[in-house]
C-alpha atoms as a PDB file:
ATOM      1  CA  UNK A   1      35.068 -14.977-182.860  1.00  0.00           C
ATOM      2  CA  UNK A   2      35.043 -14.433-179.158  1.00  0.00           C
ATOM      3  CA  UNK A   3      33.337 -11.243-179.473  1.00  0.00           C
ATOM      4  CA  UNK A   4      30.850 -12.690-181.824  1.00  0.00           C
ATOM      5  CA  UNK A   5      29.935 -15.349-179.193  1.00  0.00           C
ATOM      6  CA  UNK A   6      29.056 -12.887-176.732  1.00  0.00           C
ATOM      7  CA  UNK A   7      26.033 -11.738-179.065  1.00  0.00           C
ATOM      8  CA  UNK A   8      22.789 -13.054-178.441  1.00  0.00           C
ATOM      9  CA  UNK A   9      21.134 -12.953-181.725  1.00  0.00           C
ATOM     10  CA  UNK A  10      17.439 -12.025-181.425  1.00  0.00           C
ATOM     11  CA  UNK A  11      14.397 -13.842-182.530  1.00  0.00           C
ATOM     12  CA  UNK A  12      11.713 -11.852-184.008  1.00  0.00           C
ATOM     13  CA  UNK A  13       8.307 -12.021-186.082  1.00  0.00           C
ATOM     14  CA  UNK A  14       8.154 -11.986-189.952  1.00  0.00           C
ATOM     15  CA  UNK A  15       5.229 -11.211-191.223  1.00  0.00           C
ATOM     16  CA  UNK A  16       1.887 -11.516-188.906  1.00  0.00           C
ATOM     17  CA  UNK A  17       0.940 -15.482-190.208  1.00  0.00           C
ATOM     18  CA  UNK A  18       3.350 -16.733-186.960  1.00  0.00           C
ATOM     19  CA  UNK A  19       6.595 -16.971-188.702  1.00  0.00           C
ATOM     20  CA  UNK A  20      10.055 -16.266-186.658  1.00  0.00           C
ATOM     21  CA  UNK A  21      13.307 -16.072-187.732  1.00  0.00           C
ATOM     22  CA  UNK A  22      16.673 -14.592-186.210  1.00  0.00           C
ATOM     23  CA  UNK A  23      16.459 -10.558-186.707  1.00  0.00           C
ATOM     24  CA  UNK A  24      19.634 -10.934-189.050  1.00  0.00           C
ATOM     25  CA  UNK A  25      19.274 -13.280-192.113  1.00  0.00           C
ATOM     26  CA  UNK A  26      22.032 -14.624-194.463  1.00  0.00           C
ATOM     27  CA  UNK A  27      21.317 -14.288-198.102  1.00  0.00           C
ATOM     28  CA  UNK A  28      23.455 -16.882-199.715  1.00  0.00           C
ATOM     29  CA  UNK A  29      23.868 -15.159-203.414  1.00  0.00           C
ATOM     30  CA  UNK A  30      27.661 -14.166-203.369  1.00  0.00           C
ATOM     31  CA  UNK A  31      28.335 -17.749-202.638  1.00  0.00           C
ATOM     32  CA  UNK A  32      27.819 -18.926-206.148  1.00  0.00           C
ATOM     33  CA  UNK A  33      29.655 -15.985-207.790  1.00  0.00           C
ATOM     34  CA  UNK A  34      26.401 -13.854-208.486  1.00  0.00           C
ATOM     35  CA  UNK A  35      28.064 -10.678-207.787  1.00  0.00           C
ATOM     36  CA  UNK A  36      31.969 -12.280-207.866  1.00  0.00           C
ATOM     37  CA  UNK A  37      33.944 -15.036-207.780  1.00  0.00           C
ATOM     38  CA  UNK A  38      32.223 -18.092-206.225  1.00  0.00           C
ATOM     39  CA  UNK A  39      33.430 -19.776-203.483  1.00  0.00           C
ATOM     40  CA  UNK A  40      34.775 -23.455-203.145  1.00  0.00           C
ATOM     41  CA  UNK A  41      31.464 -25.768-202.124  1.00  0.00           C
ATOM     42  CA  UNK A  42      33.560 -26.361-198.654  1.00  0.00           C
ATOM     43  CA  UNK A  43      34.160 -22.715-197.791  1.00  0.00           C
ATOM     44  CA  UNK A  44      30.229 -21.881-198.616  1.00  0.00           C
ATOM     45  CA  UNK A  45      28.983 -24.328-196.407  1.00  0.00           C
ATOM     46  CA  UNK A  46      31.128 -23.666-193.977  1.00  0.00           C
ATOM     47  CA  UNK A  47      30.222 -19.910-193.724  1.00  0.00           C
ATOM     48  CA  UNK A  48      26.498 -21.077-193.668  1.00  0.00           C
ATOM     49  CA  UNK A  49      27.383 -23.592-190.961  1.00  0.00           C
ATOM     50  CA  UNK A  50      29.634 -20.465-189.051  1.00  0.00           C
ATOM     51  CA  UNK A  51      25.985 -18.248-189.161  1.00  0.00           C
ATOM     52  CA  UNK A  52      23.964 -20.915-187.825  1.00  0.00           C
ATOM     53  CA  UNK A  53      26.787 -20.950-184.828  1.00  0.00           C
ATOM     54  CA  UNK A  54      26.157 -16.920-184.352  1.00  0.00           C
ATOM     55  CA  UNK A  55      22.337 -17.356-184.090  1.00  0.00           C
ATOM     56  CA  UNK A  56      21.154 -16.190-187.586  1.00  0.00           C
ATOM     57  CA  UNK A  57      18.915 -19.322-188.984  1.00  0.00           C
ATOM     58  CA  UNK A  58      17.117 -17.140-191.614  1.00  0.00           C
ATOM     59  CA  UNK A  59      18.964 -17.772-195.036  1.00  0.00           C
ATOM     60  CA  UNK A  60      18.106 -16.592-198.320  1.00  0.00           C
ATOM     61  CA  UNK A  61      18.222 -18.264-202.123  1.00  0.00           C
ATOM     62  CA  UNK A  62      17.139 -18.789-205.386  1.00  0.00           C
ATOM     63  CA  UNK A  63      16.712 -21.134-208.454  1.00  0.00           C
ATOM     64  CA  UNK A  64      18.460 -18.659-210.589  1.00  0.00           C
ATOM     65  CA  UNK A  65      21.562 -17.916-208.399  1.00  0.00           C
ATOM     66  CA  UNK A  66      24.908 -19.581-209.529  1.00  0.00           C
ATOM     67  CA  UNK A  67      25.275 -21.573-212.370  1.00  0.00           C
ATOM     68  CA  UNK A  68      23.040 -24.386-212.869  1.00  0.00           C
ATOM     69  CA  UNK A  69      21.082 -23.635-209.583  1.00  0.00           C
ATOM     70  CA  UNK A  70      24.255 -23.877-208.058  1.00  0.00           C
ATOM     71  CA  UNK A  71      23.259 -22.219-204.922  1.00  0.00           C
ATOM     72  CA  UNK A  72      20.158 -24.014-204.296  1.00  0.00           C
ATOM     73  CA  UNK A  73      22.173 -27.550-204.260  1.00  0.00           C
ATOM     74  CA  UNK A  74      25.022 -25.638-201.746  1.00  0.00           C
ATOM     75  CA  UNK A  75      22.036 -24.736-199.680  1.00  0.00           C
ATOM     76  CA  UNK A  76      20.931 -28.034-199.782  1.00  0.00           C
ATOM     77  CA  UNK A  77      24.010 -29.082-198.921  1.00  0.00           C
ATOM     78  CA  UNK A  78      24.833 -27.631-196.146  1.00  0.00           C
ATOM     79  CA  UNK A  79      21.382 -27.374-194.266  1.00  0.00           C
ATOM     80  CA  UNK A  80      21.511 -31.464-194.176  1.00  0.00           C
ATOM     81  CA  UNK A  81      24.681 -30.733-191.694  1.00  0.00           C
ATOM     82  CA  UNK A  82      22.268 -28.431-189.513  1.00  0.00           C
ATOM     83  CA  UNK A  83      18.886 -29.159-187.447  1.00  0.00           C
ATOM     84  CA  UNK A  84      16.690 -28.569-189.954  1.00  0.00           C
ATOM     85  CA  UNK A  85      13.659 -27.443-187.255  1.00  0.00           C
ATOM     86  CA  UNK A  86      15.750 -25.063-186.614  1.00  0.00           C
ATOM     87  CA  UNK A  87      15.992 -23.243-189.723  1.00  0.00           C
ATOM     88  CA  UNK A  88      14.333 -20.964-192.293  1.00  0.00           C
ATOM     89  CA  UNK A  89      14.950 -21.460-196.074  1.00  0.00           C
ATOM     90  CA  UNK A  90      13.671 -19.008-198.014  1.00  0.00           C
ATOM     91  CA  UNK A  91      14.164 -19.640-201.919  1.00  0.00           C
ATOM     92  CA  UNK A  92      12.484 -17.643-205.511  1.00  0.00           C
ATOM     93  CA  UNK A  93      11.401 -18.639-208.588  1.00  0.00           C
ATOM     94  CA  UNK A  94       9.481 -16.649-211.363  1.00  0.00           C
ATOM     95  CA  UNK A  95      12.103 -16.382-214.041  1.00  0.00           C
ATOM     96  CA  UNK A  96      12.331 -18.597-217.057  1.00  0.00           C
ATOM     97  CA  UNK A  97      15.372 -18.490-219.821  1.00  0.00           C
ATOM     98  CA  UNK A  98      14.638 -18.444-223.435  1.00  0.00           C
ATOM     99  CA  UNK A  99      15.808 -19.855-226.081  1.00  0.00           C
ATOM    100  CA  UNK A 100      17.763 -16.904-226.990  1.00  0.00           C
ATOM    101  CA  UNK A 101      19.295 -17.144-223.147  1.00  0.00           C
ATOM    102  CA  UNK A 102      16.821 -13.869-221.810  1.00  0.00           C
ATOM    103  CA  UNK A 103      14.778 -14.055-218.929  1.00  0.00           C
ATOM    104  CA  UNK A 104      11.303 -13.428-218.931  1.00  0.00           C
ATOM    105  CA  UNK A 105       8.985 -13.239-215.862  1.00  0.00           C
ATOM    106  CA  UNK A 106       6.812 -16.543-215.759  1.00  0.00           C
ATOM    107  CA  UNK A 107       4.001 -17.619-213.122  1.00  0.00           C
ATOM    108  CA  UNK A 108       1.756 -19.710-214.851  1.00  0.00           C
ATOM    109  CA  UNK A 109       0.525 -22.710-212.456  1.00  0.00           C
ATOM    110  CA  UNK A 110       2.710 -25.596-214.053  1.00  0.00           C
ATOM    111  CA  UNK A 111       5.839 -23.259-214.316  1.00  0.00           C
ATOM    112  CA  UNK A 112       5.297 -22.645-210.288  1.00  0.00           C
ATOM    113  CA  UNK A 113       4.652 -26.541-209.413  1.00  0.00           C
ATOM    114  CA  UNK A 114       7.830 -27.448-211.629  1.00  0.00           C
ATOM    115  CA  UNK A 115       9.833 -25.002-209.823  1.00  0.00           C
ATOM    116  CA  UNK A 116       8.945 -25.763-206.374  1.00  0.00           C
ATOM    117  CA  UNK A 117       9.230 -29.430-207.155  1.00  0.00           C
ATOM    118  CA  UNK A 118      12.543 -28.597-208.305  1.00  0.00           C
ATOM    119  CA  UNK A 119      14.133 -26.777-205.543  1.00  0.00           C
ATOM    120  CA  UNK A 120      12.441 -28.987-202.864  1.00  0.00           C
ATOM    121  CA  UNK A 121      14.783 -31.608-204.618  1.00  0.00           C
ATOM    122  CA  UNK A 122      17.977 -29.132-205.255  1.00  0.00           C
ATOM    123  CA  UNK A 123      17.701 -27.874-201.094  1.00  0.00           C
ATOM    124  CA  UNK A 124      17.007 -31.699-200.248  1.00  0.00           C
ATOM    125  CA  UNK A 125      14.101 -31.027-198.338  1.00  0.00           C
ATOM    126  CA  UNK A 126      12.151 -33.925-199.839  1.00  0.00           C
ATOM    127  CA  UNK A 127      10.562 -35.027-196.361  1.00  0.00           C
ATOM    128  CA  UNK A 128       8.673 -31.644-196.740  1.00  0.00           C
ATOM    129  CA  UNK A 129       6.735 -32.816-199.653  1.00  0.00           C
ATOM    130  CA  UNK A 130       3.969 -34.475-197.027  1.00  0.00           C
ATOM    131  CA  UNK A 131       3.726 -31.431-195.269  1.00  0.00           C
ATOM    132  CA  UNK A 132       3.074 -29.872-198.390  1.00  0.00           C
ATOM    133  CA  UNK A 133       0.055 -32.061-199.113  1.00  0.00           C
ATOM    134  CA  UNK A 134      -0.966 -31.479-195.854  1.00  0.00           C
ATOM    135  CA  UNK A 135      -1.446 -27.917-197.246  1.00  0.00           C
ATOM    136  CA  UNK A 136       0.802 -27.049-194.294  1.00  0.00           C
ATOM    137  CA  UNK A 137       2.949 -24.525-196.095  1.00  0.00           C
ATOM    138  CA  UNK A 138       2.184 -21.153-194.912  1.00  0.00           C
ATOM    139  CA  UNK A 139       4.374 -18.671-195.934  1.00  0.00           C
ATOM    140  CA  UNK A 140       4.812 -17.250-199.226  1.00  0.00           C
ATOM    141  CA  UNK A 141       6.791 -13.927-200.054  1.00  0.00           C
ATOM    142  CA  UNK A 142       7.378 -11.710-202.705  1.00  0.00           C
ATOM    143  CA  UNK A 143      10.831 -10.427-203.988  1.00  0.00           C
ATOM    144  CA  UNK A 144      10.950  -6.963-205.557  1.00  0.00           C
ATOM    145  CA  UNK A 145       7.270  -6.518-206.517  1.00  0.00           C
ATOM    146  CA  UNK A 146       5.479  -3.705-207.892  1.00  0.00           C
ATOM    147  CA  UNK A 147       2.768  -1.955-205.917  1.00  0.00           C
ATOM    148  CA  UNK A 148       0.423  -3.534-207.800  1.00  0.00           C
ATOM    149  CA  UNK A 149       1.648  -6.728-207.560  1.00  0.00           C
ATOM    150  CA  UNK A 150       1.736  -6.584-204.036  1.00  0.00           C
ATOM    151  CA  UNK A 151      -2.536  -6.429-203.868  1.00  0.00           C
ATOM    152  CA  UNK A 152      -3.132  -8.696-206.211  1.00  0.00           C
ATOM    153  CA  UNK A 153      -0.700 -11.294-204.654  1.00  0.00           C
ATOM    154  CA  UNK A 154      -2.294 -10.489-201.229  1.00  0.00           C
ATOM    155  CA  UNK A 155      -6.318 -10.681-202.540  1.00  0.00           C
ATOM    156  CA  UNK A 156      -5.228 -14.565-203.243  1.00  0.00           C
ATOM    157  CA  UNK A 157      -3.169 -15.577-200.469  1.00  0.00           C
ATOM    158  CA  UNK A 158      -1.512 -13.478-197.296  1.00  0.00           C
ATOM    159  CA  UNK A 159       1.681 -12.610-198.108  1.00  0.00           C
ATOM    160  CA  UNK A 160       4.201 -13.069-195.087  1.00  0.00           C
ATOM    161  CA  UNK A 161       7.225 -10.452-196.556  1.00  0.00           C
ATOM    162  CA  UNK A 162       8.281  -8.942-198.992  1.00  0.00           C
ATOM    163  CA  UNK A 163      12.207  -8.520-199.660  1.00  0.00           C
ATOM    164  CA  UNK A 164      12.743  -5.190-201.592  1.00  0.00           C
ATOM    165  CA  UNK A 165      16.386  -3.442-202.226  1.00  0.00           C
ATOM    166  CA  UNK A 166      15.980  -0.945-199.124  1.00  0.00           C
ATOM    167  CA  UNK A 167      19.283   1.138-197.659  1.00  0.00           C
ATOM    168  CA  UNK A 168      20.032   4.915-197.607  1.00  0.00           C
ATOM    169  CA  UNK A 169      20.829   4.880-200.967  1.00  0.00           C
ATOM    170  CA  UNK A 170      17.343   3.244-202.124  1.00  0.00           C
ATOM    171  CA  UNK A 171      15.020   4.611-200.316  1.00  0.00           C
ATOM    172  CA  UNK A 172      12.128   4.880-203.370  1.00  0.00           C
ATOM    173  CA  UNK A 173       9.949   2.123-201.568  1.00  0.00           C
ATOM    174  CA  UNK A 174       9.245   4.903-198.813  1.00  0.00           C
ATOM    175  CA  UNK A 175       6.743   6.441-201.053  1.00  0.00           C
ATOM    176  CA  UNK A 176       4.381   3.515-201.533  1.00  0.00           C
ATOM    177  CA  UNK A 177       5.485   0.139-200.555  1.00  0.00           C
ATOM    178  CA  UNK A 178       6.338   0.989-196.894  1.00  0.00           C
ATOM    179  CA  UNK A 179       3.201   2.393-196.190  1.00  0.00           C
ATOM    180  CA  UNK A 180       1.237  -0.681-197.247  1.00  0.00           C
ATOM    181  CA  UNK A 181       3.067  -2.969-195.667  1.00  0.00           C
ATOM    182  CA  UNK A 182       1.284  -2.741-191.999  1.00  0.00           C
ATOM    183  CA  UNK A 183      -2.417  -2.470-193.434  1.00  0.00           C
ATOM    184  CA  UNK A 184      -1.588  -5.860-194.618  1.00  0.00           C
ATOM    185  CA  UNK A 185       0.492  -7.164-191.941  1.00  0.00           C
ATOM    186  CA  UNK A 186       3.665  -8.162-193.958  1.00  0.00           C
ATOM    187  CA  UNK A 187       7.135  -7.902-193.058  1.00  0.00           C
ATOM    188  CA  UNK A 188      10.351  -6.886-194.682  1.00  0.00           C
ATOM    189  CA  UNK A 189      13.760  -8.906-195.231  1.00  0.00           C
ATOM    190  CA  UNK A 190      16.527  -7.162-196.316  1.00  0.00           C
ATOM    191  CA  UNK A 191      18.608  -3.696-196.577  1.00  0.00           C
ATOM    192  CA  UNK A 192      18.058  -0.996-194.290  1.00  0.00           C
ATOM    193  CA  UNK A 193      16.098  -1.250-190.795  1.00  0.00           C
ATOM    194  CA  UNK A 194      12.950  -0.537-190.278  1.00  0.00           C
ATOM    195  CA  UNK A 195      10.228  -1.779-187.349  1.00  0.00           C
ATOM    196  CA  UNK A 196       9.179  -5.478-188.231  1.00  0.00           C
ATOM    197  CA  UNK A 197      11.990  -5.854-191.039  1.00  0.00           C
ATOM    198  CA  UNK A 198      14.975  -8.672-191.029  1.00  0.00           C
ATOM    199  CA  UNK A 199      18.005  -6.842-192.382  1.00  0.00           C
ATOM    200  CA  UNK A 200      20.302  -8.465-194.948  1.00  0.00           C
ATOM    201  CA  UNK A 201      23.743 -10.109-194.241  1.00  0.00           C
ATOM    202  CA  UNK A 202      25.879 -11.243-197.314  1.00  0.00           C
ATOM    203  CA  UNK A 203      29.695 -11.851-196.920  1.00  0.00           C
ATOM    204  CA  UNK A 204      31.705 -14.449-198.150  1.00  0.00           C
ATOM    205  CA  UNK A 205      34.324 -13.755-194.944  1.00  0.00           C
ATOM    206  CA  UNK A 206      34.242 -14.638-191.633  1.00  0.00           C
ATOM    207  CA  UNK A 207      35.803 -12.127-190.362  1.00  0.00           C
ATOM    208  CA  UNK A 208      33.506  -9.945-192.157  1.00  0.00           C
ATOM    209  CA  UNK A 209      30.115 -12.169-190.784  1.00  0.00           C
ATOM    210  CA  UNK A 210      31.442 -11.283-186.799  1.00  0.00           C
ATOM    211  CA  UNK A 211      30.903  -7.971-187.798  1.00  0.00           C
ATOM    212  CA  UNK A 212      27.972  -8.285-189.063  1.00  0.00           C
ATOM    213  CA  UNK A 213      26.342 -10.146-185.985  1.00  0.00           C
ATOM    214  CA  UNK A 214      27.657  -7.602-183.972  1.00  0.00           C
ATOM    215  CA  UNK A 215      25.514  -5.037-185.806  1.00  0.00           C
ATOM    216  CA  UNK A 216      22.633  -6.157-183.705  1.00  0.00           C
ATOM    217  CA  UNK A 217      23.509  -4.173-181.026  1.00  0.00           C
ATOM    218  CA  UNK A 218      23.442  -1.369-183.023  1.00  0.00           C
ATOM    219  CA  UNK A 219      20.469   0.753-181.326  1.00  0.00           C
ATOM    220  CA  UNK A 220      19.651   3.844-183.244  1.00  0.00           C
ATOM    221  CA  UNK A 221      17.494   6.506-181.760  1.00  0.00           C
ATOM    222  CA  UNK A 222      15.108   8.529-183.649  1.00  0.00           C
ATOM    223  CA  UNK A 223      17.322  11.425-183.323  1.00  0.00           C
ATOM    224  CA  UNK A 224      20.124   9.242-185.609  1.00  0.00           C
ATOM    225  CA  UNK A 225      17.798   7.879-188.347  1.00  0.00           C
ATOM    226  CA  UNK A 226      16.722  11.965-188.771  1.00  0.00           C
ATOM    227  CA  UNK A 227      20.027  12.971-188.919  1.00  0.00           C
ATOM    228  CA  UNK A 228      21.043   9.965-191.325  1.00  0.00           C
ATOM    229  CA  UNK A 229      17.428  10.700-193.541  1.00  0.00           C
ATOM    230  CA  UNK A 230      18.598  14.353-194.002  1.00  0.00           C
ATOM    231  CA  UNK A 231      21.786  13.707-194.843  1.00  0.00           C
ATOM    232  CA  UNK A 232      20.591  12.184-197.728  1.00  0.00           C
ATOM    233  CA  UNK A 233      17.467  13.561-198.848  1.00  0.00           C
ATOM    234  CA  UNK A 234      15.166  10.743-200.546  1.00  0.00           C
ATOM    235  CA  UNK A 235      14.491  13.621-203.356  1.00  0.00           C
ATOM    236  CA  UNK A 236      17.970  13.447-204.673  1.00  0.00           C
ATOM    237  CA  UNK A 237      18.607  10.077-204.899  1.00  0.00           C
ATOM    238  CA  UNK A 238      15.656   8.163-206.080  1.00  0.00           C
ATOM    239  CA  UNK A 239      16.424   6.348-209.482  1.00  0.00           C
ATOM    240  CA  UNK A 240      19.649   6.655-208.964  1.00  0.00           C
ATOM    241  CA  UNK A 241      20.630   3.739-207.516  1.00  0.00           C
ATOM    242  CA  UNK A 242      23.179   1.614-210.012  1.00  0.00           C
END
């Protein structure tokens, strides 16, 4: 803990619509047991609560992760115990369960206004509601678009980021997605590094989060991110990921 108080976590810009967040961001998902084990409600907010003490006030959620939005509602939660103008939340929708328990991809107008209604309500945020009638909401993002989907999101409203599974061993997104991203002046959140992106921070220690803050210091010369880039050649991995 002592070293992680001697890290000044830095702000920076997400996106070019005036949004800024701490350059490491927290994304909440292995706190409901998306990936594992969920933690007890206490322990969860106290990790989020243990971030916000390190500097990172980016966190990351969604209306599908845990059982029965269960992370939304520990999100919730736990932001009411922090300065809320001090924070980002950044939360998904766009996947509806069938009958037959599948997902299927859904955007249609009322599915979005029932969702956002929804999660406003699960992350108690309800004194936002005015400033969304103010049309004072800003910021929208996409999470793991197509190419595609990416333009035709942007020709309707600026899109602010775009979080997409980036790291050494994903590196697909170089061909396409990376390129368009400064034409159209978004920003990334999440996996590997790259100028104007917020990489991802997901732990369910403490011990394991002071590392992670630490990482900040990390400065890696163009010489290192060659050497890294040939060591694993983006040829021989894409679609490989698992």
């Amino acid at each position: 803990m002592a070293e992680a108080q001697k890290v000044e976590m830095p702000r920076v810009k997400l996106g070019s619509r005036g949004l800024e967040v701490s350059k490491l961001w927290f994304g909440c998902t292995k706190l409901s047991g998306v990936y594992n084990a969920p933690v007890a409600e206490e322990e969860g907010i106290k990790i989020i609560q243990e971030c916000f003490d390190r500097g990172i006030t980016f966190f990351d959620t969604s209306d599908i992760y845990g059982l029965d939005h269960a992370n939304e509602i520990l999100e919730g939660k736990a932001s009411k115990q922090l300065p809320q103008e001090k924070i980002q939340l950044a939360t998904k929708f766009g996947f509806s369960k069938t009958d037959s328990a599948q997902f299927v991809i859904k955007g249609t107008p009322e599915y979005v206004r029932s969702c956002f209604e929804a999660s406003l309500k699960r992350l108690d945020m309800g004194e936002l509601k005015q400033l969304v009638e103010e049309g004072k909401v800003k910021y929208i993002g996409l999470s793991e678009p197509s190419l595609d989907t990416i333009r035709r999101g942007h020709a309707v409203h600026p899109i602010t980021a775009l979080q997409m599974e980036y790291s050494v061993w994903t590196r697909d997104i170089e061909e396409e997605i990376v390129p368009l991203r400064s034409p159209i002046g978004q920003g990334f959140f999440g996996g590997k590094g790259v100028k104007g992106s917020v990489p991802a921070n997901r732990t369910t220690k403490i011990k394991n989060l002071d590392e992670n803050v630490g990482s900040v210091r990390v400065k890696l010369t163009e010489s290192d991110l060659k050497e890294i880039s040939d060591a694993v050649p983006i040829n021989e991995i894409q679609n490989q990921f698992m």
